[in-house]
Protein backbone atom coordinates (compact mmCIF):
# COMPACT_ATOMS: atom_id res chain seq x y z
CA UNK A 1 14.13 -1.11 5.10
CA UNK A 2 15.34 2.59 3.71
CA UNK A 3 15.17 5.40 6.36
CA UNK A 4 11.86 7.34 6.59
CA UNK A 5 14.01 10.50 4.77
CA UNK A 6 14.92 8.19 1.71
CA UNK A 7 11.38 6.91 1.38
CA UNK A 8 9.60 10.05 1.34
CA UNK A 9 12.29 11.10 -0.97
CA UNK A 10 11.05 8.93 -2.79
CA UNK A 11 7.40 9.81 -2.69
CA UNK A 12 8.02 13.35 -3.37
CA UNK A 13 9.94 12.40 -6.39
CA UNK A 14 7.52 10.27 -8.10
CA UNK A 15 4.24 12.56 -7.02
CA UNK A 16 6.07 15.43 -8.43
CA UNK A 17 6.72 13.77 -11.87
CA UNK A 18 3.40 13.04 -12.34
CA UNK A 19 2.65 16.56 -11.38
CA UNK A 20 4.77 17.67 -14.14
CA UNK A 21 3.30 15.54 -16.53
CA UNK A 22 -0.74 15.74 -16.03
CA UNK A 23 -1.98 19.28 -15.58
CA UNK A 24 -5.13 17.89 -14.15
CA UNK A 25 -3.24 16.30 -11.02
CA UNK A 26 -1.20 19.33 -10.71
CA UNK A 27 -4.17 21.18 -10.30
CA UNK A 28 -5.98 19.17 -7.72
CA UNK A 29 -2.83 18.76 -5.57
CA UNK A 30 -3.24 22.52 -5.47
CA UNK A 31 -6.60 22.97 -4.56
CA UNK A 32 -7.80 19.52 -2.96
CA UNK A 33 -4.36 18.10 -1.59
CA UNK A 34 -5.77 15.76 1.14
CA UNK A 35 -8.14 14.52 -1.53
CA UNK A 36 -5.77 14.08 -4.23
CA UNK A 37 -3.50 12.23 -2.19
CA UNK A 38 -5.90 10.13 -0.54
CA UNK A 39 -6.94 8.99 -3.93
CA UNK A 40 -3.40 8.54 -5.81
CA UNK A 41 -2.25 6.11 -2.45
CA UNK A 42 -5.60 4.73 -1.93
CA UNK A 43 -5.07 5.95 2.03
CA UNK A 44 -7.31 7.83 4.25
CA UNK A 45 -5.04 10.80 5.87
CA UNK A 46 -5.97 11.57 9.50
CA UNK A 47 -7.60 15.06 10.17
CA UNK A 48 -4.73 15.49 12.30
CA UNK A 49 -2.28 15.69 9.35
CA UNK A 50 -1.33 19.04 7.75
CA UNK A 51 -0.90 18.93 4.42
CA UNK A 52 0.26 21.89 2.14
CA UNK A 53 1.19 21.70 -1.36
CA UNK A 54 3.12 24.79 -2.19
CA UNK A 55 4.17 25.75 -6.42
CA UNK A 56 7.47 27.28 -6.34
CA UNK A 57 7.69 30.37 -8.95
CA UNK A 58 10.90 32.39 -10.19
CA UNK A 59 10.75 34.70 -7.52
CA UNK A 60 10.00 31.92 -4.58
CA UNK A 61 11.82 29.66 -2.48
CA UNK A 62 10.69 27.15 0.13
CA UNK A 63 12.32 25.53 3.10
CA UNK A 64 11.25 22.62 4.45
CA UNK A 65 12.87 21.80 8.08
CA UNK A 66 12.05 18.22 9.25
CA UNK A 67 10.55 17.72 12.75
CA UNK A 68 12.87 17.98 15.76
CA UNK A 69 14.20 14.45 16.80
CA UNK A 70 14.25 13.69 20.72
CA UNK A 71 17.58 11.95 20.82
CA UNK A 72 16.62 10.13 23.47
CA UNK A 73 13.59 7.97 21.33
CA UNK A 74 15.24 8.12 18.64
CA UNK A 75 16.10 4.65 18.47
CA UNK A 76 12.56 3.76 19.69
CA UNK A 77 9.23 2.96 17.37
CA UNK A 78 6.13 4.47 17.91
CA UNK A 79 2.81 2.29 17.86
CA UNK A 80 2.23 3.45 14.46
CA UNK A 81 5.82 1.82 13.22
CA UNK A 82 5.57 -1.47 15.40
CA UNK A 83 2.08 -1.64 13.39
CA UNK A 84 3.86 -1.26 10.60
CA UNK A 85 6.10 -4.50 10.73
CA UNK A 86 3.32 -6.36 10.89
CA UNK A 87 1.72 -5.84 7.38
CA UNK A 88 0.86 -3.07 4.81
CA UNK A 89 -1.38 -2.14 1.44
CA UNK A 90 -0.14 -2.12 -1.93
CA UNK A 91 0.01 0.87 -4.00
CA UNK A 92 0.19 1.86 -7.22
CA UNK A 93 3.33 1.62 -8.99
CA UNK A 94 4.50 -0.94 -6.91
CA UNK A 95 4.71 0.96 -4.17
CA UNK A 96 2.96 0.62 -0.22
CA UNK A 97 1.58 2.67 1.94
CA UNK A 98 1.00 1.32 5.64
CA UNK A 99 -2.18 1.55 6.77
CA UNK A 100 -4.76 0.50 9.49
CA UNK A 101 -8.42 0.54 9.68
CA UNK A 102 -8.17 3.15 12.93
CA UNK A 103 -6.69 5.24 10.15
CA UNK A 104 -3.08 5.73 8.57
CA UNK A 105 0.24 5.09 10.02
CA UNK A 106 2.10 7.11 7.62
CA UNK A 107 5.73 8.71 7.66
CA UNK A 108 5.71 10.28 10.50
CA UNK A 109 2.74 8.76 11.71
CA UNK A 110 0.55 11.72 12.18
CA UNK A 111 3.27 13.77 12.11
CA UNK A 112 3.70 15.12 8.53
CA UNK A 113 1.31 13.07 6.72
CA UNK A 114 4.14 11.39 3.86
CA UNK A 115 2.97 7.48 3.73
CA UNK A 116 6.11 5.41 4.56
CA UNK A 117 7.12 3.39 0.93
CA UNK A 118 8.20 -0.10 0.62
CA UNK A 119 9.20 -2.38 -1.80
């Protein structure tokens, strides 16, 4: 499995194309992000989960710093991920988002709100 970094890499990449290419999506990841993105990965996003979409213009830059890692769980899963191994839901374009009925496990796992990606 790719590293969590690579796979919402991955997700930015392809949710940013299509906001380049269809106004309308562009425009609702704007002003209804949780919405949007609920309905483009067929997820439901905890409450918990922040989630800012942000358009760069020619006099803006943005930053994003990832959460800090404990070194010392690093190497361990949270319940979220050891949920994770044990199925997940298709999305479009091939992609999947993990998911439970209590609500998402995405990348981080209520902790940024990016759903992991298989393939």
């Amino acid at each position: 499995m790719e590293n969590k970094n690579e796979q919402r890499k991955q997700l930015e990449e392809k949710l940013i194309a299509k906001a380049t290419k269809d106004e309308t999506f562009r425009k609702n990841l704007l002003t209804s992000p949780r919405e949007t993105l609920e309905t483009e990965l067929g997820i439901n996003i905890p409450d918990a989960v922040n989630i800012n979409v942000l358009e760069e213009d020619q006099s803006s830059f943005y930053l994003v710093l990832p959460p800090v890692i404990n070194p010392e769980t690093e190497d361990e899963l949270s319940e979220a991920e050891l949920e994770m191994v044990s199925g997940g839901w298709d999305g479009p374009g091939g992609m999947s988002a993990d998911c439970t009925n209590e609500g998402c496990t995405v990348y981080p796992a209520c902790q940024g709100g990016v759903p992991i990606l298989t393939n």
